[in-house]
Every structure is written in structure tokens, then in C-alpha cells.
N, C-alpha and C. Protein backbone atom coordinates (compact mmCIF):
# COMPACT_ATOMS: atom_id res chain seq x y z
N UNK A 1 10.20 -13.29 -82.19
CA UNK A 1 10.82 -12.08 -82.66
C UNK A 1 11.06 -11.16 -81.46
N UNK A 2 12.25 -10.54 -81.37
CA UNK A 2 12.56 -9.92 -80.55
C UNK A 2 11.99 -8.15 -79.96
N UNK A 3 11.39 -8.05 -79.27
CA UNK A 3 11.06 -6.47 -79.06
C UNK A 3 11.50 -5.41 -79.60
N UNK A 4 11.62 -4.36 -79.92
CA UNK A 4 12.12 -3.20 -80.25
C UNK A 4 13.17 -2.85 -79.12
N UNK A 5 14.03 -2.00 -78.97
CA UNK A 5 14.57 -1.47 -78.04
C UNK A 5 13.78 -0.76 -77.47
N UNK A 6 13.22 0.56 -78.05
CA UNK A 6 11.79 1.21 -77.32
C UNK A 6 11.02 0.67 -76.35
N UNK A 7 10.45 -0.70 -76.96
CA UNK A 7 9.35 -0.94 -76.31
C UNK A 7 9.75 -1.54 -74.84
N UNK A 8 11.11 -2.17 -74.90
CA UNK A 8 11.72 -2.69 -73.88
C UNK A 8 12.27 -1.91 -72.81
N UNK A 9 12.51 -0.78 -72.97
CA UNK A 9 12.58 0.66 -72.29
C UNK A 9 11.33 0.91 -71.67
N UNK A 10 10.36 0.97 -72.42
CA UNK A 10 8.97 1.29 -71.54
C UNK A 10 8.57 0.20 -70.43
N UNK A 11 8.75 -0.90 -70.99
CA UNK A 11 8.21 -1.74 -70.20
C UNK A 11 9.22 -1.59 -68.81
N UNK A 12 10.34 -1.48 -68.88
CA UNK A 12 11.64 -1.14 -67.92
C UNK A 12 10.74 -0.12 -66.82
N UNK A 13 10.68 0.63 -67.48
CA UNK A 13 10.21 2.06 -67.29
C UNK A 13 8.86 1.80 -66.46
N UNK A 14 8.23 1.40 -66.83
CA UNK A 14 6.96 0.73 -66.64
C UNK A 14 6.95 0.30 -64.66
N UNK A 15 7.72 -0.68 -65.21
CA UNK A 15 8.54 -2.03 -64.14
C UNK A 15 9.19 -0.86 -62.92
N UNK A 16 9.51 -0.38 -63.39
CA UNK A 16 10.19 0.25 -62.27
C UNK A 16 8.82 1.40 -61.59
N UNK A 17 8.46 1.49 -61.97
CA UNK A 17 7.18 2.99 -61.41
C UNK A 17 6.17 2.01 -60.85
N UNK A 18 6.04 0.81 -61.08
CA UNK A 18 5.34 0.01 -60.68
C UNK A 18 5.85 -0.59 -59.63
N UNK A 19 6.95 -1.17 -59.26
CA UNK A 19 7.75 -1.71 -58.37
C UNK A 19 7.93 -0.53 -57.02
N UNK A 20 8.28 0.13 -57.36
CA UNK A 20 8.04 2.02 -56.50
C UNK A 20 7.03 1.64 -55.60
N UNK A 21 6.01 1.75 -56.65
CA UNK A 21 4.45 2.15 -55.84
C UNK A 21 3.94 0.88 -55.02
N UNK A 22 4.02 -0.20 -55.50
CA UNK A 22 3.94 -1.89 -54.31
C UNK A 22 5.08 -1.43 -53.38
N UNK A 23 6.09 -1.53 -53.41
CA UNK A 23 6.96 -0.95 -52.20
C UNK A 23 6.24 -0.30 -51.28
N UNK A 24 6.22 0.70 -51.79
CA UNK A 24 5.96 1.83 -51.15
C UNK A 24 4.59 1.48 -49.71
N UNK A 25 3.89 0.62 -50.46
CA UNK A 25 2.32 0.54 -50.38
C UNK A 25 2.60 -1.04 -49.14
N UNK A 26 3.37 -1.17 -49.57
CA UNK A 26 3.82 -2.97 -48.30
C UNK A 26 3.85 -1.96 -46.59
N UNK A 27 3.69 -3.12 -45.78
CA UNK A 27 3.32 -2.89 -44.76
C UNK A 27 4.67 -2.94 -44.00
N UNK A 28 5.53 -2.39 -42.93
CA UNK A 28 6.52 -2.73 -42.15
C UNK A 28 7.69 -2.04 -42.84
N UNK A 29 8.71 -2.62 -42.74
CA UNK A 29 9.77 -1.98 -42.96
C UNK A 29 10.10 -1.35 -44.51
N UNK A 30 9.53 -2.26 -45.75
CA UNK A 30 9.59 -1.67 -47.12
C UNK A 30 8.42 -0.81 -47.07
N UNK A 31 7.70 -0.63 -46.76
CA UNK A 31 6.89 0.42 -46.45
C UNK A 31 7.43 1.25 -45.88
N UNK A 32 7.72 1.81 -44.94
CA UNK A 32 8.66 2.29 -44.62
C UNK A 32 9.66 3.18 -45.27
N UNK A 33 10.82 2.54 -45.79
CA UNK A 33 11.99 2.62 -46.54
C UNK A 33 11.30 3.35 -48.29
N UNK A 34 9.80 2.69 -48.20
CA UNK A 34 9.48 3.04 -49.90
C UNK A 34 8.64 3.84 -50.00
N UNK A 35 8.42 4.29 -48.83
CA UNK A 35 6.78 5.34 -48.53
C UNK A 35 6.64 6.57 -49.68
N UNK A 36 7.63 7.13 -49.26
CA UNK A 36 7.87 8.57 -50.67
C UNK A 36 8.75 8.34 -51.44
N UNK A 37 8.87 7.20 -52.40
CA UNK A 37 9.66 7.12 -53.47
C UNK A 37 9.13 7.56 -54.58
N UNK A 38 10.19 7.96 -55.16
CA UNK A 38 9.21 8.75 -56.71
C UNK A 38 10.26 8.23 -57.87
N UNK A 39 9.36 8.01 -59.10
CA UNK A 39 10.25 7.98 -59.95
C UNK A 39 10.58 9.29 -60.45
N UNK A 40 12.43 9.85 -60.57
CA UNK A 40 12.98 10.95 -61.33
C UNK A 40 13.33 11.00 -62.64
N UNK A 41 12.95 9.72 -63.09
CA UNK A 41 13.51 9.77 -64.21
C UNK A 41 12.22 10.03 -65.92
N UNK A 42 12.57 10.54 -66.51
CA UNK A 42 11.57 10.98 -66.88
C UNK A 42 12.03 10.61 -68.69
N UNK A 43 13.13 9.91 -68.85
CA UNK A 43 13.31 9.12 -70.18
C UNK A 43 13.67 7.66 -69.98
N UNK A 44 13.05 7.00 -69.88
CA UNK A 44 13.20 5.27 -70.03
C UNK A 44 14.69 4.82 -70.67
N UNK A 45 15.39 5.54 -71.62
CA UNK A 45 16.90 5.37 -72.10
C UNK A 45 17.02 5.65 -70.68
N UNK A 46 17.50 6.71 -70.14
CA UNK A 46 18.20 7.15 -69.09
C UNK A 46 18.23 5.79 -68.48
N UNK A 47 16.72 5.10 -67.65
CA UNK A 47 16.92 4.39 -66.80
C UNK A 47 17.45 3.18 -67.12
N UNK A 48 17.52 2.76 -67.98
CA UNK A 48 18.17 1.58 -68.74
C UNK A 48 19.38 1.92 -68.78
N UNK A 49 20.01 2.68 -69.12
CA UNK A 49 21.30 3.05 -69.16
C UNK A 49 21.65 2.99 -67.66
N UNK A 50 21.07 3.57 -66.89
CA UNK A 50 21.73 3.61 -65.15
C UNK A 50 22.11 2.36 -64.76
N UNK A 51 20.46 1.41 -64.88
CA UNK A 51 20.93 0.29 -64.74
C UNK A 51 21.53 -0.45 -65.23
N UNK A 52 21.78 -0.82 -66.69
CA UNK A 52 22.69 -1.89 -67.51
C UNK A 52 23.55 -1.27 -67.36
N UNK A 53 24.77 -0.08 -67.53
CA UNK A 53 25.48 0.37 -67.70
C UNK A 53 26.29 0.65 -66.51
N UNK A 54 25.92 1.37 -65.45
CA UNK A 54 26.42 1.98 -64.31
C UNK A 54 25.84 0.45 -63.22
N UNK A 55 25.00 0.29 -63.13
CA UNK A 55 24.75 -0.53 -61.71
C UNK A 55 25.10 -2.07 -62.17
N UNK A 56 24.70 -2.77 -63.06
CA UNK A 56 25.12 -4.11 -63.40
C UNK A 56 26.48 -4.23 -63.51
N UNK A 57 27.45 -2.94 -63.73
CA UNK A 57 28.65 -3.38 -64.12
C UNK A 57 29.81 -2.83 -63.04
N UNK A 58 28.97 -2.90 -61.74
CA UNK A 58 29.87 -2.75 -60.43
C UNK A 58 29.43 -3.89 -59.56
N UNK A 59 30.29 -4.18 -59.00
CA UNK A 59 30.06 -5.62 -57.49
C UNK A 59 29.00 -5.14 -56.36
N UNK A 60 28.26 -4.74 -57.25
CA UNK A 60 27.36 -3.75 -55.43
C UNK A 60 27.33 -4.99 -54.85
N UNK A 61 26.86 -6.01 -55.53
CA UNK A 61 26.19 -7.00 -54.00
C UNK A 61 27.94 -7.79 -53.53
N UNK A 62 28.59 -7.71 -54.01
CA UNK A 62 29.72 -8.34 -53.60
C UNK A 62 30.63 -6.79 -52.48
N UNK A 63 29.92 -5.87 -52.61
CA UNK A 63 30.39 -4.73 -51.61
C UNK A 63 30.17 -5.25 -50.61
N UNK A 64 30.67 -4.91 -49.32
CA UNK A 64 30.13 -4.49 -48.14
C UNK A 64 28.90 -3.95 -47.56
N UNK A 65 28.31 -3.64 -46.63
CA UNK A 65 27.11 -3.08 -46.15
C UNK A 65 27.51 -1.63 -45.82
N UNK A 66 29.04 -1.98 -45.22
CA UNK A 66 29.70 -0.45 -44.96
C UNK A 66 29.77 0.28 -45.89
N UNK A 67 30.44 -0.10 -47.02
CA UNK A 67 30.88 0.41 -48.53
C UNK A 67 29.16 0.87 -48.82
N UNK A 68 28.59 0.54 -49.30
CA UNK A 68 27.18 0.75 -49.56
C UNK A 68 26.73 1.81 -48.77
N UNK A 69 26.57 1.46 -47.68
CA UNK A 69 26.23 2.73 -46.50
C UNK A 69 26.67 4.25 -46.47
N UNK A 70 28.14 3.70 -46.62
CA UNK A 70 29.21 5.26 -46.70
C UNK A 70 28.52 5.88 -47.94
N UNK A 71 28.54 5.04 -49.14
CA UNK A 71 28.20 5.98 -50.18
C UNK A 71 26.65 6.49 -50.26
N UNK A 72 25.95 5.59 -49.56
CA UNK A 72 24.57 6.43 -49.56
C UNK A 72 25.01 7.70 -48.96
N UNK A 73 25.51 7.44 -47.64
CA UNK A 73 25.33 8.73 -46.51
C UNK A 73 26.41 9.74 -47.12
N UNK A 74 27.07 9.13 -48.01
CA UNK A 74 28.00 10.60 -48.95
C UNK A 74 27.15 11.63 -49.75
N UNK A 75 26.15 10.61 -50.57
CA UNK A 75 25.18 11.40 -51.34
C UNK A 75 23.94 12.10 -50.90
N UNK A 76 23.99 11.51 -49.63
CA UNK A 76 22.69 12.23 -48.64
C UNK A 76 22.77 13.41 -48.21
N UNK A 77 24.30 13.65 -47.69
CA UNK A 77 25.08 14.46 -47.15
C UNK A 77 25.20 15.72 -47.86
N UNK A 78 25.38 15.56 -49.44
CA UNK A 78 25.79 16.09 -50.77
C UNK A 78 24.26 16.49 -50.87
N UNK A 79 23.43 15.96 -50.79
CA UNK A 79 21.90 16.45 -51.52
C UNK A 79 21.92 17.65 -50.00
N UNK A 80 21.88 17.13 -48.71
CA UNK A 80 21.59 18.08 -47.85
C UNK A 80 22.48 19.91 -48.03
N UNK A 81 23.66 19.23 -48.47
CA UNK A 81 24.71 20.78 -48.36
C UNK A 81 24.14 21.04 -49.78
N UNK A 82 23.01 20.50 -50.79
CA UNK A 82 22.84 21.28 -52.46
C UNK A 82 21.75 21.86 -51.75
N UNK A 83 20.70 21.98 -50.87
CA UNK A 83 19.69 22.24 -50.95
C UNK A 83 19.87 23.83 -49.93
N UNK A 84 19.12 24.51 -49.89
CA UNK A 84 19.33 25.93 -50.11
C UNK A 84 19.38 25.90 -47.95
N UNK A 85 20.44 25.88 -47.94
CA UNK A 85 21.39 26.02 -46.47
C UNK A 85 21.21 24.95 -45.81
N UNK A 86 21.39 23.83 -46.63
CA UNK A 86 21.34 22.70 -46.11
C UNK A 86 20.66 21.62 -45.06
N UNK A 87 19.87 22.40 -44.96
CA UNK A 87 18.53 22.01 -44.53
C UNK A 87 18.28 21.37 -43.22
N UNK A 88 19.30 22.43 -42.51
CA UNK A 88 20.13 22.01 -41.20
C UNK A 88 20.81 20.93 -40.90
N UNK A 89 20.97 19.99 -41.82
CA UNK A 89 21.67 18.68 -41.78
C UNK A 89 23.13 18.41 -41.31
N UNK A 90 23.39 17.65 -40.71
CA UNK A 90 24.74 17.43 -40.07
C UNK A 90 24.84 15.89 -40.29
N UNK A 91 25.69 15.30 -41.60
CA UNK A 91 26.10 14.15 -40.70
C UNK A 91 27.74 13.68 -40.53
N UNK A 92 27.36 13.42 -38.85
CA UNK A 92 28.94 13.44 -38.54
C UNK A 92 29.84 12.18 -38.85
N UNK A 93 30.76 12.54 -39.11
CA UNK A 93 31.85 11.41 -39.98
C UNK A 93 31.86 10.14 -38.86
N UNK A 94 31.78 8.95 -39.58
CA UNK A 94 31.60 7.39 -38.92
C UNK A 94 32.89 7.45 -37.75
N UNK A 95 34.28 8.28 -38.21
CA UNK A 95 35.51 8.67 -37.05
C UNK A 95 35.24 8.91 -36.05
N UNK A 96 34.42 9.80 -36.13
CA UNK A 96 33.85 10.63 -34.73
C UNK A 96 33.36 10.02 -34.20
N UNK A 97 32.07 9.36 -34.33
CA UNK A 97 31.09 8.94 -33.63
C UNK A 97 31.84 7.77 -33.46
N UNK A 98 32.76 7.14 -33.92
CA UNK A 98 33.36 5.95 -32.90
C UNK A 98 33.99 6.35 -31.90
N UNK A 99 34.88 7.45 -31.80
CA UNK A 99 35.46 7.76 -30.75
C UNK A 99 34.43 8.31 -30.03
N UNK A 100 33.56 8.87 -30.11
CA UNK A 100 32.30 9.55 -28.89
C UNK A 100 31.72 8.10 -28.19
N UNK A 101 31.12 7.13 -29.29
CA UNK A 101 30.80 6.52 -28.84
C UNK A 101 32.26 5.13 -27.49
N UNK A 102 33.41 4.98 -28.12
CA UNK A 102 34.51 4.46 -27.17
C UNK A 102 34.70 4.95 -26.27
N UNK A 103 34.53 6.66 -26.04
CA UNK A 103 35.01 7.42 -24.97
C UNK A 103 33.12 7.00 -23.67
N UNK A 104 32.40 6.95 -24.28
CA UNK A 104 31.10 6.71 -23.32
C UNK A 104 31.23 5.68 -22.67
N UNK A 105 31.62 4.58 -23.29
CA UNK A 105 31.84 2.82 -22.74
C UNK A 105 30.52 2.39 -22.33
N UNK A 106 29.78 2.19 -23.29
CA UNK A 106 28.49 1.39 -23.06
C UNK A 106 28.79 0.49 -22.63
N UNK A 107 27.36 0.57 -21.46
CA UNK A 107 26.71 -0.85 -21.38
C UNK A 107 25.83 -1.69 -21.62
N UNK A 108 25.49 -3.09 -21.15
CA UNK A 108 24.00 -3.61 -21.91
C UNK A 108 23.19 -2.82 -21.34
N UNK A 109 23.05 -2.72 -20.19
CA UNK A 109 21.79 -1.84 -19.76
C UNK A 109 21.65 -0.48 -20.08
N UNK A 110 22.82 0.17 -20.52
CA UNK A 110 22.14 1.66 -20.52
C UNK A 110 21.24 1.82 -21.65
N UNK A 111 20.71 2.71 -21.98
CA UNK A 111 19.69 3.39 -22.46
C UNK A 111 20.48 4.16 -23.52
N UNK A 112 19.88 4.14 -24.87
CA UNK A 112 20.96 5.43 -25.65
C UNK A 112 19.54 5.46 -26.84
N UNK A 113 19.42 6.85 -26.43
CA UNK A 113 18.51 7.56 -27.63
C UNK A 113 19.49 8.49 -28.59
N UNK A 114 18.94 8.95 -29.91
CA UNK A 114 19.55 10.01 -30.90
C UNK A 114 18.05 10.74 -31.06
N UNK A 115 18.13 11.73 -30.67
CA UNK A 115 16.74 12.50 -31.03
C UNK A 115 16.75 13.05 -32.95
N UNK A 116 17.84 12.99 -33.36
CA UNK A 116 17.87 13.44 -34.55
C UNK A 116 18.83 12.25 -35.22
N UNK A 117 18.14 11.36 -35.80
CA UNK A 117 19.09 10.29 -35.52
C UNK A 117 19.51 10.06 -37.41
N UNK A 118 19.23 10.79 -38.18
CA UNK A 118 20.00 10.35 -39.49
C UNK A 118 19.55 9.27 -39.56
N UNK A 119 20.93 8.76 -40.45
CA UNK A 119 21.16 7.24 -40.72
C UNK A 119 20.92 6.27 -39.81
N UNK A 120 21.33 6.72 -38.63
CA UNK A 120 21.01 5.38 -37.47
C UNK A 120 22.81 5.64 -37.13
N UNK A 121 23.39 6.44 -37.52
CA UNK A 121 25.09 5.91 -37.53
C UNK A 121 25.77 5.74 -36.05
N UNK A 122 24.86 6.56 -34.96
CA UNK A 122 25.65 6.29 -33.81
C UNK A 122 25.10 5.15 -33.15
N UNK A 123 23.62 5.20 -33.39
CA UNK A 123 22.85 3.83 -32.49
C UNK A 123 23.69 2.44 -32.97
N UNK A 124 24.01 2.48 -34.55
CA UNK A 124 24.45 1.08 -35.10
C UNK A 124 25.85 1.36 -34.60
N UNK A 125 26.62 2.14 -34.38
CA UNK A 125 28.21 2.33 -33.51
C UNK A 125 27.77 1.84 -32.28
N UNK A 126 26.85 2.19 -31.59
CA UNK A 126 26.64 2.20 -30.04
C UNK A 126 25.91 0.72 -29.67
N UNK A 127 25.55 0.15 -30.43
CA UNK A 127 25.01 -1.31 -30.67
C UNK A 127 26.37 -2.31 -30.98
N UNK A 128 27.07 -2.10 -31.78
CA UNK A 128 28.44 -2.80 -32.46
C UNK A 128 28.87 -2.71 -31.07
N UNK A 129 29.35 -1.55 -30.18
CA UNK A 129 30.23 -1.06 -29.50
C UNK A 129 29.77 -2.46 -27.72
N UNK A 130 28.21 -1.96 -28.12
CA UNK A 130 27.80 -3.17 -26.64
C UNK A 130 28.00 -4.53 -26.70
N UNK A 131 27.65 -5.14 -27.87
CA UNK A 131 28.19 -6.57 -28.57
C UNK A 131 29.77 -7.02 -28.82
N UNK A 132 30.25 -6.22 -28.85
CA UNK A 132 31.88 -6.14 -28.93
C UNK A 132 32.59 -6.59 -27.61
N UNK A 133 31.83 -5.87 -26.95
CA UNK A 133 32.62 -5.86 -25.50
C UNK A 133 31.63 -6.50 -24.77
N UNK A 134 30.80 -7.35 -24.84
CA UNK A 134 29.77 -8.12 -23.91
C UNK A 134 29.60 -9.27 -24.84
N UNK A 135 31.15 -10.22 -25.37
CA UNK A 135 30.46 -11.32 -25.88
C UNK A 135 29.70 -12.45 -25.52
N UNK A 136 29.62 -12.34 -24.20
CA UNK A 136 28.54 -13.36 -23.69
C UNK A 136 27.54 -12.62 -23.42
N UNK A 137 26.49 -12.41 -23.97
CA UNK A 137 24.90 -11.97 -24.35
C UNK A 137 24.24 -13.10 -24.11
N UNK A 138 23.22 -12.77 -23.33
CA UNK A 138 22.50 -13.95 -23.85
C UNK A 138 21.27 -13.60 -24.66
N UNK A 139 20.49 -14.57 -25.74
CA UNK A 139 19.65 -13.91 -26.79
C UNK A 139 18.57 -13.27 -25.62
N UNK A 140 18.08 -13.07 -25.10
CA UNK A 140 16.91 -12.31 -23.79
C UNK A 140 17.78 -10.81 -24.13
N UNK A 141 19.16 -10.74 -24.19
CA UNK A 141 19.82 -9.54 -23.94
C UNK A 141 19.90 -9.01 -25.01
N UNK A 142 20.09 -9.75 -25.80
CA UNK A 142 20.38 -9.20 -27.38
C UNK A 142 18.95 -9.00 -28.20
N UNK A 143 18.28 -9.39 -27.51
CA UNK A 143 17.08 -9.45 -28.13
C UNK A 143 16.64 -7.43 -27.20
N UNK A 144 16.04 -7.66 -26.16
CA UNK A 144 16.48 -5.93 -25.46
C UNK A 144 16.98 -5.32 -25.86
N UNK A 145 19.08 -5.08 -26.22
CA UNK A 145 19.40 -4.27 -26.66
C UNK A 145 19.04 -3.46 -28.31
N UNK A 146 18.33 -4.73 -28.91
CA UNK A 146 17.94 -4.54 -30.52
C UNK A 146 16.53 -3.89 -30.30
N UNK A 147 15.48 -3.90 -29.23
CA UNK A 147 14.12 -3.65 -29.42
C UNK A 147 14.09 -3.24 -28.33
N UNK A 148 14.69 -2.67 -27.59
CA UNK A 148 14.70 -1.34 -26.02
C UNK A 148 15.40 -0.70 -26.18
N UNK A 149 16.24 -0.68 -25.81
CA UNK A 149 17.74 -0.35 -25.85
C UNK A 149 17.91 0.64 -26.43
N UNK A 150 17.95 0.66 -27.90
CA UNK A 150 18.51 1.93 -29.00
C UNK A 150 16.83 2.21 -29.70
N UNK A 151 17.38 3.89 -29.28
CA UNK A 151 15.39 4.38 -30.30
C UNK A 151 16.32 5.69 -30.66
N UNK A 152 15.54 5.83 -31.50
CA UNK A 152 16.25 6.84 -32.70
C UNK A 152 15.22 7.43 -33.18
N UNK A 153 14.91 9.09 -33.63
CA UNK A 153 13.43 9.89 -34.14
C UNK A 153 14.28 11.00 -35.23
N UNK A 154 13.12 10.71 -36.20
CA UNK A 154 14.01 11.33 -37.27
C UNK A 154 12.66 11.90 -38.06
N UNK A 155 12.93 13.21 -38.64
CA UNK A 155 11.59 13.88 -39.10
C UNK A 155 11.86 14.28 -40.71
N UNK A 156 12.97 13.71 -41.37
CA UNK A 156 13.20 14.20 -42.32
C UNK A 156 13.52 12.67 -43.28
N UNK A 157 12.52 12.39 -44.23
CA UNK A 157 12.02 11.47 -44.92
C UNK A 157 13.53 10.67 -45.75
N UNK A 158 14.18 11.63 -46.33
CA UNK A 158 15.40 11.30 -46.99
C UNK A 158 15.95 10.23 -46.51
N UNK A 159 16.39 10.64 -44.88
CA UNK A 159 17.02 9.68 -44.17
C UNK A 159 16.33 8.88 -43.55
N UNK A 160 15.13 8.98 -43.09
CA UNK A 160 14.46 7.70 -42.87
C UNK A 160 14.84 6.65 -43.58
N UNK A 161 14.65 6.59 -44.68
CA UNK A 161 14.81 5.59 -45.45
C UNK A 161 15.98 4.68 -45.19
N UNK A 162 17.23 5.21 -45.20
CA UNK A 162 18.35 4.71 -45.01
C UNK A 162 18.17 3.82 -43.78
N UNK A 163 18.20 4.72 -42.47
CA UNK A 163 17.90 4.54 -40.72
C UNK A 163 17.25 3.60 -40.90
N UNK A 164 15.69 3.23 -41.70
CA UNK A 164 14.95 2.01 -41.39
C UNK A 164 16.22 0.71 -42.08
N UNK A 165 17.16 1.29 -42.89
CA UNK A 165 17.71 -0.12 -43.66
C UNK A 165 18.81 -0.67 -42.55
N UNK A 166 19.20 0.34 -41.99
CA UNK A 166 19.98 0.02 -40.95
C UNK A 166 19.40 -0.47 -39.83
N UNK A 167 18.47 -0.43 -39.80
CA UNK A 167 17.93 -0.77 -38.32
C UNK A 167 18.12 -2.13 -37.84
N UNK A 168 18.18 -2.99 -38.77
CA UNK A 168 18.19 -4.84 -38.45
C UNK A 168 19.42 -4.51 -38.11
N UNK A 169 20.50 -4.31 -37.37
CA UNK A 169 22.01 -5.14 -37.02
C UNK A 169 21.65 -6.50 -36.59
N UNK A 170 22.50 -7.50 -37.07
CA UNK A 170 22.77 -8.87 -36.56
C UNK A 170 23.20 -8.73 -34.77
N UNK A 171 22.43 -9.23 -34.11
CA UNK A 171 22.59 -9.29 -32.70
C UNK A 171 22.63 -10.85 -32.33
């Protein structure tokens, strides 16, 4: 016999506040990414509805990483300019920072920090940008430019999260 709708909501509900808190609690990068996650939702319909309704019935995983990315850093962007003067947040459009980063002309060896580094959006431009134009790497190099190379410090939790998802580029 089949569950109630209710009860299948809670357990949802359940599943998800539970899934949160193991995240959160893992060691390395989902740790990381899950450290201060909270559940907002505070009716089990709601979250069932988000997910069956709104998230099952779009191609997320058939998106892009870009597509995905942009729209996080749209809504990040959007929470920073709702919050009461925006909480000094700046993030600058992916346009820009390609041309800042084309006009610099990296190399493998240089050095490129972001002291306020967001998303990660210029290090992962400034990483694309050294691999692009240095297709003979050898893995010793690519391996450096991924774990020397680009360091990024970020004090504001929101975007951590994102920055740690970005952090793997394929090298």
C-alpha cells in the first residue's frame, strides 16, 4: 500500500535536513561547499514542489557548467545587492574579467592571487587563459599551475561555497 502524500513529504523533508548535515560534516571539499548549509524551507510541500516541479523538469545536468555557474553567480549577486548595502559585494561581469585577464597575457610561471576572490571567476579565466595559450603543458606544469599557481581568499561564506565548486578546472 502506498504512503500518504504527507508522510512522503516528511520523509523528503526529513532526507533532505539529513543529507545537509552529512555534507556539511564530510571532510575536504563537500565539507567545505556544505559547512553552513541550512535548511530554509520550513513546509515539506514547498520542498517537494521545488524539486518535482521546478528542478526535475529542467535539463540542469544536460546544462553546461557555465550555464549553471552564471546562474548561481546571478543569484548570489541578487542576494548581495537585497541585503542592506550590499554587503560590499562586487561581482564583476565574466566580459570584463576576460578582457583584464587577455590584456595581462599570462604566463605558466606567473603567480596570480585574488585577495577577494568570489566565485573563483578570474583565477578560473586566468587558468583557461594559461592552458589556452600553452598547449604543450606538461602534467608537472599543469599539475603547479592547478596547486601553486592560482590562490584565491575569500571571507564571506555564501561564496565560498561556489569558489570551492569551481576550484577543480580540468588541467
Amino acid at each position: 500500500m502506498a504512503k500518504p502524500v504527507e508522510e512522503r513529504r516528511e520523509e523528503l523533508f526529513d532526507h533532505y535536513r539529513y543529507g545537509l548535515e552529512k555534507l556539511g560534516n564530510e571532510k575536504g571539499l563537500f565539507g567545505l561547499i556544505f559547512n553552513e548549509s541550512e535548511n530554509k524551507f520550513q513546509d515539506p510541500a514547498k520542498l517537494r514542489r521545488l524539486i518535482m516541479d521546478l528542478i526535475e523538469k529542467e535539463g540542469w545536468s544536460a546544462m553546461s557548467a557555465d550555464v549553471k555557474g552564471d546562474a548561481y553567480e546571478g543569484l548570489l549577486q541578487k542576494n548581495a545587492e537585497d541585503v542592506k548595502g550590499g554587503a560590499g559585494q562586487y561581482f564583476t561581469p565574466r566580459p570584463l574579467i576576460q578582457v583584464m585577464v587577455d590584456s595581462v597575457a599570462l604566463k605558466p610561471r606567473d603567480t596570480i592571487c585574488d585577495p577577494a576572490c568570489g566565485t573563483a571567476g578570474f583565477l578560473l579565466t586566468a587558468h583557461d587563459y594559461v592552458v589556452k595559450h600553452n598547449p604543450n603543458l606538461m602534467k608537472p606544469q599543469k599539475k603547479a599551475l592547478k596547486e601553486e599557481t592560482l590562490k584565491g581568499y575569500e571571507l564571506v561564506q555564501s561564496v565560498v561555497c561556489p569558489c570551492a565548486m569551481n576550484h577543480t578546472p580540468a588541467a
